[in-house]
PDB file of N, CA and C in Angstrom:
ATOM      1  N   UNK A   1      15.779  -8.662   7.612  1.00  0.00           N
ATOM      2  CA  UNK A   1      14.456  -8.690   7.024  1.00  0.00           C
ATOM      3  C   UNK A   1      13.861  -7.283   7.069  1.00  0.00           C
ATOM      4  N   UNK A   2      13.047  -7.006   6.272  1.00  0.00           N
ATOM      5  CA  UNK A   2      11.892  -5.761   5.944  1.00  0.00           C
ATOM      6  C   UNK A   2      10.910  -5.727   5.634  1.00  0.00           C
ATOM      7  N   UNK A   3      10.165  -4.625   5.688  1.00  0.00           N
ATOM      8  CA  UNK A   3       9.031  -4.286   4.905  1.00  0.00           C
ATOM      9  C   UNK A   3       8.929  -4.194   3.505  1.00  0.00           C
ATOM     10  N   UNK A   4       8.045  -5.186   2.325  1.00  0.00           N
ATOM     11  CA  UNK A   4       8.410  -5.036   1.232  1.00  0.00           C
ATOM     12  C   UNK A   4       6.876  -4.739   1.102  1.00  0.00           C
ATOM     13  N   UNK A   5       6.828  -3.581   0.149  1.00  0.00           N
ATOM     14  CA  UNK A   5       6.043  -3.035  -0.725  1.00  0.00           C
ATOM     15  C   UNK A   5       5.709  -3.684  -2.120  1.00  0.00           C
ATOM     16  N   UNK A   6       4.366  -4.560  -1.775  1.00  0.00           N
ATOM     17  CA  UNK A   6       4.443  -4.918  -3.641  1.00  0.00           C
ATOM     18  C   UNK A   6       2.774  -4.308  -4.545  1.00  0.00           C
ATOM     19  N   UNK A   7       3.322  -4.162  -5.696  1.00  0.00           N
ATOM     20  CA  UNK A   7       2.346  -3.697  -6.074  1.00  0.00           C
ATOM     21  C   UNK A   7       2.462  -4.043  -7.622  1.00  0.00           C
ATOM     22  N   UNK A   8       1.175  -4.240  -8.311  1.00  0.00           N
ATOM     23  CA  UNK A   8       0.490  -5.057  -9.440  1.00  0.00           C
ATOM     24  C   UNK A   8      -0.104  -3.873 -10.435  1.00  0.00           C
ATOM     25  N   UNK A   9       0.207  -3.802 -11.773  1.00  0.00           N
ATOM     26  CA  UNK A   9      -0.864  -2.863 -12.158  1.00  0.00           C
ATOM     27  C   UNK A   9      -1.547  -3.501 -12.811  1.00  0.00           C
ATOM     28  N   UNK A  10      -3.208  -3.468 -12.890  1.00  0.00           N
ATOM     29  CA  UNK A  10      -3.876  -4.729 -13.226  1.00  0.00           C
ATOM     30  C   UNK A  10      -4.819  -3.755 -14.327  1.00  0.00           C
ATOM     31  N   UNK A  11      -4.455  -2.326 -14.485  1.00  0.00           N
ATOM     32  CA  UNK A  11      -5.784  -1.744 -15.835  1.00  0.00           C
ATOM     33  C   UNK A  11      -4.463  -1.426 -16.658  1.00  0.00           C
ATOM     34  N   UNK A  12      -3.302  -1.405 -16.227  1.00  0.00           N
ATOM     35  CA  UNK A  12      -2.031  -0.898 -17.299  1.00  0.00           C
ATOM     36  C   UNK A  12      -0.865  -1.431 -16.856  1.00  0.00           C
ATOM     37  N   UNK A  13      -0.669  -2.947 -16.712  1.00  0.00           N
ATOM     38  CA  UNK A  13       0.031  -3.060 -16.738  1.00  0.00           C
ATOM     39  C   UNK A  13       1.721  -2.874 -16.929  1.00  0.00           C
ATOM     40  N   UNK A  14       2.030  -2.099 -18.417  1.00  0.00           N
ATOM     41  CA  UNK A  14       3.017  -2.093 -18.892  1.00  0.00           C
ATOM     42  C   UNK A  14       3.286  -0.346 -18.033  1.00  0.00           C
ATOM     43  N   UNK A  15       2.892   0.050 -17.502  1.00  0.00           N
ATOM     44  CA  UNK A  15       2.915   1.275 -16.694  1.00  0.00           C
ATOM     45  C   UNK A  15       4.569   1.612 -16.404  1.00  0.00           C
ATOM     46  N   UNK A  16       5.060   2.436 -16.566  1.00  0.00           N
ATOM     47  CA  UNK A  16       6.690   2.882 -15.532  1.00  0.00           C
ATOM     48  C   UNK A  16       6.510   3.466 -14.802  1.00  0.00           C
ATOM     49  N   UNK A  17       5.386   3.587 -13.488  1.00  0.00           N
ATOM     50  CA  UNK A  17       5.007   4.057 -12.514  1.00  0.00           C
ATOM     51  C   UNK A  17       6.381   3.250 -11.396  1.00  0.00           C
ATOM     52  N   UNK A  18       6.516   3.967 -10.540  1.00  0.00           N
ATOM     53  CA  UNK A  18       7.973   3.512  -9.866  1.00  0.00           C
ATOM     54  C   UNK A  18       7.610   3.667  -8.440  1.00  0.00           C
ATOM     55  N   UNK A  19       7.633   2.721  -7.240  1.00  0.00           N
ATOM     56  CA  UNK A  19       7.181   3.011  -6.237  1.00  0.00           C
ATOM     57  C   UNK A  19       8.426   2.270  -5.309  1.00  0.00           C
ATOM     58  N   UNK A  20       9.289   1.997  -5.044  1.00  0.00           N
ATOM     59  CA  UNK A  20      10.625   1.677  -4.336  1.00  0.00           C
ATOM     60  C   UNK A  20       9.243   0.304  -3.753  1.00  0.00           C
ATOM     61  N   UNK A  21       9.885  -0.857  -3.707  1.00  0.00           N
ATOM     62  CA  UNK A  21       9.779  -1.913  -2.686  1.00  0.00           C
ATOM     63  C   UNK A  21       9.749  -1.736  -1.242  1.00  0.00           C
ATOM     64  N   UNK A  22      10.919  -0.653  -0.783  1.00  0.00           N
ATOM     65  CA  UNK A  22      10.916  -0.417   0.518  1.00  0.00           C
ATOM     66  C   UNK A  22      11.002   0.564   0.772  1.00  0.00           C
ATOM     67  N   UNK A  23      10.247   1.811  -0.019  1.00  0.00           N
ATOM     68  CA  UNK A  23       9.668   2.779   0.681  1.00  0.00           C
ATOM     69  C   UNK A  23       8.869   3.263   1.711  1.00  0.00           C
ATOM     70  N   UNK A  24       8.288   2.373   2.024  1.00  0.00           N
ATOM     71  CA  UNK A  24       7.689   2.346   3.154  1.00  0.00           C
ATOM     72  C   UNK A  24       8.357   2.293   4.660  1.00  0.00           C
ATOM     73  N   UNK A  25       8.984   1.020   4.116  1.00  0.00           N
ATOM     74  CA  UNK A  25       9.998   0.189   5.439  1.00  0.00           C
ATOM     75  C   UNK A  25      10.898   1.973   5.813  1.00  0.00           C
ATOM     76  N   UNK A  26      10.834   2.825   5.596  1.00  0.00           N
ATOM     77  CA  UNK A  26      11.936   3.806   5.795  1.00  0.00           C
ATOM     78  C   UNK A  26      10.941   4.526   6.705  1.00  0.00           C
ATOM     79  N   UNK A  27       9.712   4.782   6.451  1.00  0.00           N
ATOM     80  CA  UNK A  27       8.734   5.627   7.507  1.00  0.00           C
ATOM     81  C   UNK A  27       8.094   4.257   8.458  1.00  0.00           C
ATOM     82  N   UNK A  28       8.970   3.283   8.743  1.00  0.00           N
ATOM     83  CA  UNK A  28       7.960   2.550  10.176  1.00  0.00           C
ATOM     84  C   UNK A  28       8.364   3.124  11.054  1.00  0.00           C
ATOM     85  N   UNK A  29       7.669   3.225  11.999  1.00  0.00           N
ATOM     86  CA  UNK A  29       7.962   4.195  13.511  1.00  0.00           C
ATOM     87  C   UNK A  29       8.573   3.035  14.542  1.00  0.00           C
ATOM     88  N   UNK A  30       9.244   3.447  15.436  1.00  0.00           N
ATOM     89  CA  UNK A  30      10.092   2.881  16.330  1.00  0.00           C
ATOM     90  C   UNK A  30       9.113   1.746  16.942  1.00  0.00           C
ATOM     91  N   UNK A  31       7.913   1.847  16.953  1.00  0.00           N
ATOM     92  CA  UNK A  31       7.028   1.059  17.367  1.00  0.00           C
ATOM     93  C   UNK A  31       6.136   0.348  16.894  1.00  0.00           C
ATOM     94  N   UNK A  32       6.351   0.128  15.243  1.00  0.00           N
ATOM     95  CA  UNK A  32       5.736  -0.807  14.290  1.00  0.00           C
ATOM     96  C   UNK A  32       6.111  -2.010  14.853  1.00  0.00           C
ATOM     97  N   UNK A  33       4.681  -2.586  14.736  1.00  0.00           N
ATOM     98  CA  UNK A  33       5.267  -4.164  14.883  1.00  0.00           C
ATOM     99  C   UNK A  33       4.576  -5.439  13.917  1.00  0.00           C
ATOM    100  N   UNK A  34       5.403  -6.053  13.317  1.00  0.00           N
ATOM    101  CA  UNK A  34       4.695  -6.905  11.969  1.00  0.00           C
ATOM    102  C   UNK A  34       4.076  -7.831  12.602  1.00  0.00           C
ATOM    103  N   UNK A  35       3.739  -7.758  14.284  1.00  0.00           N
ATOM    104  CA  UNK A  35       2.347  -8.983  14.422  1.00  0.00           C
ATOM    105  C   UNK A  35       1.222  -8.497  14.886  1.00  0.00           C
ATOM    106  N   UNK A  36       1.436  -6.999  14.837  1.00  0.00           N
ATOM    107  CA  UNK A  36       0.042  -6.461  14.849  1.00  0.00           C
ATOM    108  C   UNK A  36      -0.671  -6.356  13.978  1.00  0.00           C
ATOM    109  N   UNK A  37      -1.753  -5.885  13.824  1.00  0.00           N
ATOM    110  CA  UNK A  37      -2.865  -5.811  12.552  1.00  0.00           C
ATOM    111  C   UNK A  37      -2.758  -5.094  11.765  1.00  0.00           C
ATOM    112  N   UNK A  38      -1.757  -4.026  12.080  1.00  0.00           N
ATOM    113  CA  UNK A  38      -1.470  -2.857  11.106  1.00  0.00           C
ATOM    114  C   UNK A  38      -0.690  -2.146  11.268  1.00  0.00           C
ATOM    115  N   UNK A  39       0.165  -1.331  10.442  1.00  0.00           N
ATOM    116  CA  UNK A  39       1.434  -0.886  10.522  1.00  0.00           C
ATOM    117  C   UNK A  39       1.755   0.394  10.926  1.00  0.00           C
ATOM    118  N   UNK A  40       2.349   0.495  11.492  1.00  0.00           N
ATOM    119  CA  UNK A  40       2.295   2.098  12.398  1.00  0.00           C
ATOM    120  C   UNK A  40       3.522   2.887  11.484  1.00  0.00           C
ATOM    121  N   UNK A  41       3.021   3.894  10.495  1.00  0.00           N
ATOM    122  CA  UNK A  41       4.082   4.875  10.280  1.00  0.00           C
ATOM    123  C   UNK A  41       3.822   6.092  10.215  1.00  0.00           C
ATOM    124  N   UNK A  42       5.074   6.750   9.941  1.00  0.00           N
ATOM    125  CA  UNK A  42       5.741   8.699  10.504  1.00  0.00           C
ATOM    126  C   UNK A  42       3.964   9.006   9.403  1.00  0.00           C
ATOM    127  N   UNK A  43       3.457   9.786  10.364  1.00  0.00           N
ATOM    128  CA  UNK A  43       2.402  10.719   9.559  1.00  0.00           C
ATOM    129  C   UNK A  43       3.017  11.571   8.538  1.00  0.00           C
ATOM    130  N   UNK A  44       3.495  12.469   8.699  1.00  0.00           N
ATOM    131  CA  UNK A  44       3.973  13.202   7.406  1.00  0.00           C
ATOM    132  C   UNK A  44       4.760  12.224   5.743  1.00  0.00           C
ATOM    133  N   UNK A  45       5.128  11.648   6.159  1.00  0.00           N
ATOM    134  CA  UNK A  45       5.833  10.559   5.169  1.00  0.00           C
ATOM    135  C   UNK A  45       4.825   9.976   4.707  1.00  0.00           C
ATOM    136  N   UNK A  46       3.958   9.658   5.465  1.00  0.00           N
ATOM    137  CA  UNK A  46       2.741   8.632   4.960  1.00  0.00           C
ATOM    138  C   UNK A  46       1.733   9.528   4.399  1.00  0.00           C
ATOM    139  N   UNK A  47       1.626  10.937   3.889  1.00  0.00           N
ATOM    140  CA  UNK A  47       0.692  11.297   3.058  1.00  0.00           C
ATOM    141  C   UNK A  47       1.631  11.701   1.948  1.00  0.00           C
ATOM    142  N   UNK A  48       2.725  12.209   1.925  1.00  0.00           N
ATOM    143  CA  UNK A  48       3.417  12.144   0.466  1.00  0.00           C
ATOM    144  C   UNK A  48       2.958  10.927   0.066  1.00  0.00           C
ATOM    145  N   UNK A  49       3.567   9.404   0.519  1.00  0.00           N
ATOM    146  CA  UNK A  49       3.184   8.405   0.215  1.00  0.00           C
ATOM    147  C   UNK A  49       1.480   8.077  -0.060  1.00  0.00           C
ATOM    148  N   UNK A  50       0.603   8.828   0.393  1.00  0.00           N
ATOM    149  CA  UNK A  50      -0.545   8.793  -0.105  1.00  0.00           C
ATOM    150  C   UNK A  50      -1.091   9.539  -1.896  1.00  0.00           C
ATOM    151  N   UNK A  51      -0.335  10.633  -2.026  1.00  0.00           N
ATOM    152  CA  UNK A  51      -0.195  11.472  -3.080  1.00  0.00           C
ATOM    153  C   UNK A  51       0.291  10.455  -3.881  1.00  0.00           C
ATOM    154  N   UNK A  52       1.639   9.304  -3.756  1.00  0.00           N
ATOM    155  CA  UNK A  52       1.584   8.947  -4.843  1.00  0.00           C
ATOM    156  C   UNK A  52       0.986   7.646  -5.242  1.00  0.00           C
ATOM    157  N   UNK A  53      -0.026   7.148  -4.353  1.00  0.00           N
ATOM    158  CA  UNK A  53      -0.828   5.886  -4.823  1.00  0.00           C
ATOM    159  C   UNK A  53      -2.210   6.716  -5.497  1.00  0.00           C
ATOM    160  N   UNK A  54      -2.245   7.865  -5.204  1.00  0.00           N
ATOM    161  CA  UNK A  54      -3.424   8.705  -5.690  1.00  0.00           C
ATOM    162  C   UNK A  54      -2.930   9.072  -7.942  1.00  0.00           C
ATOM    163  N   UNK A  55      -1.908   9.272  -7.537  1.00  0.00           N
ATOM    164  CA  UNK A  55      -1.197   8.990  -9.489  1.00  0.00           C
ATOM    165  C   UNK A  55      -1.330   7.918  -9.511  1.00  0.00           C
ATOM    166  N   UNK A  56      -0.370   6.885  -8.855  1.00  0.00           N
ATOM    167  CA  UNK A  56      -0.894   5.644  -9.910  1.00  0.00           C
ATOM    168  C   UNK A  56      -1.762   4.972  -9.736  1.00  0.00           C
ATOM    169  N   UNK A  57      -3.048   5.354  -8.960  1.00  0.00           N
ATOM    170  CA  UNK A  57      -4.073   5.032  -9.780  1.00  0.00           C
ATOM    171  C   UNK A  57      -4.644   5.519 -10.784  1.00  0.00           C
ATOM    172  N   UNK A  58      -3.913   6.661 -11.203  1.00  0.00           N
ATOM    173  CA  UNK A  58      -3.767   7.244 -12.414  1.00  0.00           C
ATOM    174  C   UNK A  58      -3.664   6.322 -13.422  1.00  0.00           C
ATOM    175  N   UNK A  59      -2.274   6.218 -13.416  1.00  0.00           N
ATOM    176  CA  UNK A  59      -1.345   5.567 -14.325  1.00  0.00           C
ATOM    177  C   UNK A  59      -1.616   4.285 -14.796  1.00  0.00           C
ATOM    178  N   UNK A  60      -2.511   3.201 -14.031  1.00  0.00           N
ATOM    179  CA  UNK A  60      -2.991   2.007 -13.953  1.00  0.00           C
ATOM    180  C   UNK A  60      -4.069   1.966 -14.314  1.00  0.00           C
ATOM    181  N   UNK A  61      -4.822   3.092 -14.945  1.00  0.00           N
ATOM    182  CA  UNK A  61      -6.092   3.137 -15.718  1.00  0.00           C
ATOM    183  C   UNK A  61      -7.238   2.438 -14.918  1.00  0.00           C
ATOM    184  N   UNK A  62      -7.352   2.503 -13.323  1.00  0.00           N
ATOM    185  CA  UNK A  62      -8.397   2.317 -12.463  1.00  0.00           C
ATOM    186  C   UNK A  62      -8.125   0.786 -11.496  1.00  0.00           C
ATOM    187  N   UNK A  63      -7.299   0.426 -11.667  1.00  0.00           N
ATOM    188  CA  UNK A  63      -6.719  -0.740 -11.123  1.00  0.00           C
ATOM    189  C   UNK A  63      -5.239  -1.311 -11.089  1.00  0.00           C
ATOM    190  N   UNK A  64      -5.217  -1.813  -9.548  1.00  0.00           N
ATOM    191  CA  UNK A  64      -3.845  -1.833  -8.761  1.00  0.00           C
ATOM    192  C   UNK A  64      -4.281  -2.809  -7.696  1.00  0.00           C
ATOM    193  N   UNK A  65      -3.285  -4.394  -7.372  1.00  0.00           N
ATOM    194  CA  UNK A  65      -2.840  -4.709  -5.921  1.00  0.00           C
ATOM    195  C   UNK A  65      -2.078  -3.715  -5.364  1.00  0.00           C
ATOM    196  N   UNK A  66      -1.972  -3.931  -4.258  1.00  0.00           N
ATOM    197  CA  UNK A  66      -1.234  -3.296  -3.070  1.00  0.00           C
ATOM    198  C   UNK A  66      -0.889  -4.327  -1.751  1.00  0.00           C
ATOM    199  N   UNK A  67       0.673  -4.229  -1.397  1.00  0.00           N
ATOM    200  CA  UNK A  67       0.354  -5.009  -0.023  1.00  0.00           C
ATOM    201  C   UNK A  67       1.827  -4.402   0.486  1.00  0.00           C
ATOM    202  N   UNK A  68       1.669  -4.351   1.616  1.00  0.00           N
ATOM    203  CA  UNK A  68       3.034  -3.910   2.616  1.00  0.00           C
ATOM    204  C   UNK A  68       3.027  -4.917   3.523  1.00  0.00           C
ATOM    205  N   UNK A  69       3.870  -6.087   3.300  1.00  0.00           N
ATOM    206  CA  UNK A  69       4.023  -7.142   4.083  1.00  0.00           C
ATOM    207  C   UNK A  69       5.554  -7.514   4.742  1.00  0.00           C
ATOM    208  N   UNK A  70       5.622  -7.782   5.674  1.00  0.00           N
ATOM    209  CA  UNK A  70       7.211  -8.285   6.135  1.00  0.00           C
ATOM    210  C   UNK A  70       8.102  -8.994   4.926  1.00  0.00           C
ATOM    211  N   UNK A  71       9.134  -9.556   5.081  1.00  0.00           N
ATOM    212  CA  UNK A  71      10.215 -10.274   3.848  1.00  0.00           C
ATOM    213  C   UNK A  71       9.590 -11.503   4.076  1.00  0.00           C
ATOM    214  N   UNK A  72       9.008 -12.396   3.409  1.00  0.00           N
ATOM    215  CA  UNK A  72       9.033 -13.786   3.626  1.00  0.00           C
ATOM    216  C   UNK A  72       7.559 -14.154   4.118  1.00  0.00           C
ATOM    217  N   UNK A  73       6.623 -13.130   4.345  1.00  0.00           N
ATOM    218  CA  UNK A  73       5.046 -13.487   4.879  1.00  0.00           C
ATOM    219  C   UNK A  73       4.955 -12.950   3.733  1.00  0.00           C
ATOM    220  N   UNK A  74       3.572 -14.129   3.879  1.00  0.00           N
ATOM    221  CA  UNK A  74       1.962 -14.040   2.633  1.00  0.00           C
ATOM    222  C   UNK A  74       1.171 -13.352   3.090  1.00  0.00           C
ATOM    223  N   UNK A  75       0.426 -12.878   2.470  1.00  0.00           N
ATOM    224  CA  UNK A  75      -0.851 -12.129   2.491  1.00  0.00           C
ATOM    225  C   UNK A  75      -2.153 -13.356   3.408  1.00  0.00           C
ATOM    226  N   UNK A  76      -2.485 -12.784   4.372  1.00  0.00           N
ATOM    227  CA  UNK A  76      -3.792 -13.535   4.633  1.00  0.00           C
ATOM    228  C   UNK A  76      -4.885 -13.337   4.619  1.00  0.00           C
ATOM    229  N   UNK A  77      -4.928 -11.618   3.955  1.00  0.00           N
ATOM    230  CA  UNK A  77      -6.677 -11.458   4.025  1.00  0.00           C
ATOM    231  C   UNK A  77      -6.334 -10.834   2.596  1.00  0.00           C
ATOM    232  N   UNK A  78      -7.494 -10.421   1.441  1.00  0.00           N
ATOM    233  CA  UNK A  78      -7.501  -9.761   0.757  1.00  0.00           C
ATOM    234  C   UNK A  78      -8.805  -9.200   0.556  1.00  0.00           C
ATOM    235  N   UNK A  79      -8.903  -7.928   0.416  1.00  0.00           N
ATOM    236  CA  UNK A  79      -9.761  -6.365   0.376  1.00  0.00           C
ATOM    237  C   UNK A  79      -9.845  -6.252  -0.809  1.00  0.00           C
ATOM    238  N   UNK A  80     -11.112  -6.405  -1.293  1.00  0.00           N
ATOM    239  CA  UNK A  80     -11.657  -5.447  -2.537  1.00  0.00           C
ATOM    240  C   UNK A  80     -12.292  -3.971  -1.958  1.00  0.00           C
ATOM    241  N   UNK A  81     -11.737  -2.942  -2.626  1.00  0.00           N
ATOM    242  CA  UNK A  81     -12.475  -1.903  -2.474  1.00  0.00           C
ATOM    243  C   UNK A  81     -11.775  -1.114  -3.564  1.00  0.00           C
ATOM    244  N   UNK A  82     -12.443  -0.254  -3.475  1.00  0.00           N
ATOM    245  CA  UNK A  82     -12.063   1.497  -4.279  1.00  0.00           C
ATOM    246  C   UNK A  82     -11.242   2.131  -4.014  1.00  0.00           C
ATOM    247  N   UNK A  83     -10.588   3.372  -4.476  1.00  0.00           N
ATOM    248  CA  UNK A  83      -9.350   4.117  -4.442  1.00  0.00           C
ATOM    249  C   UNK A  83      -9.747   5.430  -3.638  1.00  0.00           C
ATOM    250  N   UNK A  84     -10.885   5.944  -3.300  1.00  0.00           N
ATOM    251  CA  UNK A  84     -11.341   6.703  -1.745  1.00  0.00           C
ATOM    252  C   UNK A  84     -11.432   5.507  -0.616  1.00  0.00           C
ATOM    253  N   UNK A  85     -11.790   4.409  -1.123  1.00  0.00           N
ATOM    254  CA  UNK A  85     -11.641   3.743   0.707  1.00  0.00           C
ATOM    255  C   UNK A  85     -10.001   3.337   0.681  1.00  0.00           C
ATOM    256  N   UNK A  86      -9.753   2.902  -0.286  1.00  0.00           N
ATOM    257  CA  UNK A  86      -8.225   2.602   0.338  1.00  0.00           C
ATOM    258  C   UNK A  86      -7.126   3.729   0.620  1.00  0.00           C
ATOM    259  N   UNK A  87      -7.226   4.926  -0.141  1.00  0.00           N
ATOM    260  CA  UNK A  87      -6.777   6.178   0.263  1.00  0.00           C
ATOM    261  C   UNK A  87      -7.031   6.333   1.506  1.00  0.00           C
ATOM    262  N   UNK A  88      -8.058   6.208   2.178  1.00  0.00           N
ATOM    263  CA  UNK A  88      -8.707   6.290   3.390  1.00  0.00           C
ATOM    264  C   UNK A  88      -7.827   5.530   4.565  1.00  0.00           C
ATOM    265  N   UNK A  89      -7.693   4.330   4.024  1.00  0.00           N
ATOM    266  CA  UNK A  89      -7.450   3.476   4.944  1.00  0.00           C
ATOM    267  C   UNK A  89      -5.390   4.229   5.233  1.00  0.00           C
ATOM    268  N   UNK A  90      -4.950   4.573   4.079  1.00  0.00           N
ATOM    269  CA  UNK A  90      -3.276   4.716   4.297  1.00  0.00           C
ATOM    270  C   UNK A  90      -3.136   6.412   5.213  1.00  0.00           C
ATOM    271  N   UNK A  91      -4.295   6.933   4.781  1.00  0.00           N
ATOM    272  CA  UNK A  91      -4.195   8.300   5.495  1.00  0.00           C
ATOM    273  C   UNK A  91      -4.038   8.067   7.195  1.00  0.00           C
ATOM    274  N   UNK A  92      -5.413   7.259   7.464  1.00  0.00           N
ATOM    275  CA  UNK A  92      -5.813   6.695   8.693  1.00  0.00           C
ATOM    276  C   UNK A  92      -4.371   5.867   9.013  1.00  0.00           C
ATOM    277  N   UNK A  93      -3.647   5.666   8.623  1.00  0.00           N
ATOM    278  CA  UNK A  93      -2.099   4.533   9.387  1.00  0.00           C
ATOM    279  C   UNK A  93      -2.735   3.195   9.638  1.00  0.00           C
ATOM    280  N   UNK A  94      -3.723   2.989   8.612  1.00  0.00           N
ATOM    281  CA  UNK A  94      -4.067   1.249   8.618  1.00  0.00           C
ATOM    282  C   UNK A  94      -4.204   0.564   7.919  1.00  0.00           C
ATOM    283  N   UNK A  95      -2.750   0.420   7.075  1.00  0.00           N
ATOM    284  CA  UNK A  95      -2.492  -0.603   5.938  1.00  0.00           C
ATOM    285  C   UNK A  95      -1.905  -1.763   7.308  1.00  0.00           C
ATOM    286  N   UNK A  96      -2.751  -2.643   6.402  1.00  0.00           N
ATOM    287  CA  UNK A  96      -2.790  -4.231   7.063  1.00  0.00           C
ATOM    288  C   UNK A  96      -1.364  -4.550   6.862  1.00  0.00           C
ATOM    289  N   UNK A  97      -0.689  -5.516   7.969  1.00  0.00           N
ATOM    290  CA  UNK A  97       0.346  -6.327   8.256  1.00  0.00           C
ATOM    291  C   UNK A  97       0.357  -7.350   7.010  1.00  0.00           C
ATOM    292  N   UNK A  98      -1.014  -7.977   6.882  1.00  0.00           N
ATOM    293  CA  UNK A  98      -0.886  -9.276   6.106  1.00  0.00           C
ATOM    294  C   UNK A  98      -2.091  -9.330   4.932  1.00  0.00           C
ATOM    295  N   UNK A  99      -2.207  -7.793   4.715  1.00  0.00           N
ATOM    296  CA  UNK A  99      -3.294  -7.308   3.799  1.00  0.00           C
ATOM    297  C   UNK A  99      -3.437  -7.467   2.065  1.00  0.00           C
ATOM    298  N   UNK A 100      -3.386  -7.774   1.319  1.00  0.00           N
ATOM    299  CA  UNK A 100      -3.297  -7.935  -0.005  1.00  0.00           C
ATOM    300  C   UNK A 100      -5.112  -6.517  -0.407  1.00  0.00           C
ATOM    301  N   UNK A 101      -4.557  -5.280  -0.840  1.00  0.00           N
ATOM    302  CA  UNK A 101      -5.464  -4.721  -0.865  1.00  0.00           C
ATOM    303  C   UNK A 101      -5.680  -4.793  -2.381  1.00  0.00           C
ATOM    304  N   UNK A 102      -6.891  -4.924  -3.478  1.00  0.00           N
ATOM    305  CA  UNK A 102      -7.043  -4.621  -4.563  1.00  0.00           C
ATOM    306  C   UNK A 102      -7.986  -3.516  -5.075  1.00  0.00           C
ATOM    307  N   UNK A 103      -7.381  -2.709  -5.331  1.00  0.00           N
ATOM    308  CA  UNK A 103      -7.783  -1.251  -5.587  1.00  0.00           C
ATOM    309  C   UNK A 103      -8.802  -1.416  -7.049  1.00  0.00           C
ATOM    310  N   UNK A 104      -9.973  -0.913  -7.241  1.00  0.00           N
ATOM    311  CA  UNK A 104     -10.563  -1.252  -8.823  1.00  0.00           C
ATOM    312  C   UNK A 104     -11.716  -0.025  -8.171  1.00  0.00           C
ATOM    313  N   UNK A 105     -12.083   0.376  -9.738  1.00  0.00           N
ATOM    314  CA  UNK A 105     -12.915   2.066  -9.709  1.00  0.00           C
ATOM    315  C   UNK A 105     -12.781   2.679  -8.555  1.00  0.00           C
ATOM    316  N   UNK A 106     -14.037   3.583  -8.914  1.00  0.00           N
ATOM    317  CA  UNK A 106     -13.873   5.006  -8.093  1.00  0.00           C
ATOM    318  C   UNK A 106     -14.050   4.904  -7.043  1.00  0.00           C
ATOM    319  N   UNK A 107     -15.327   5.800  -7.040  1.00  0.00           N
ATOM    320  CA  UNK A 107     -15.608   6.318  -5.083  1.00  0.00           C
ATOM    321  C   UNK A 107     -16.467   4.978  -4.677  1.00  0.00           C
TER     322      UNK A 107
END
């Protein structure tokens, strides 16, 4: 089992924005754990990985789901916010375990 990365483009759908499923799962740190509240990964890895949710919210014309969940768990909370708080939140190393985040306008 892994970390799967899923993500929705909900202002452009038909988008070829490309984000690997388990890109993430490659920067969890030796001490991630999927029953904590949030996912612990390598700082440096995790702001490239910030750079590129910062394009496609480009690419998605202002709207995007987001969720980094284990293989086989649902989402149990879901977050409306903006693309500075959720930038915020992946810089900070606190994308939710069981988070369904939906990204829509600006600041």
């Amino acid at each position: 089992m892994s970390l799967e990365t899923k993500i929705e483009m909900i202002g452009n759908p038909s988008s070829e924005f490309f984000i690997s499923d388990y890109e993430l799962h490659d920067l969890l740190t030796d001490d991630a754990d999927w029953n904590a509240e949030c996912w612990d990964f390598q700082r440096p890895g995790l702001e490239q990985f910030t750079k590129k949710l910062s394009k496609l919210y480009v690419v998605s014309n202002g709207a995007f789901t987001f969720q980094a969940i284990w293989s086989g768990d649902e989402p149990t909370k879901i977050v409306n916010l903006s693309i500075s708080e959720f930038l915020k939140i992946v810089r900070s190393n606190q994308i939710g375990t069981k988070t369904k985040y939906v990204v829509v306008g600006g600041t």
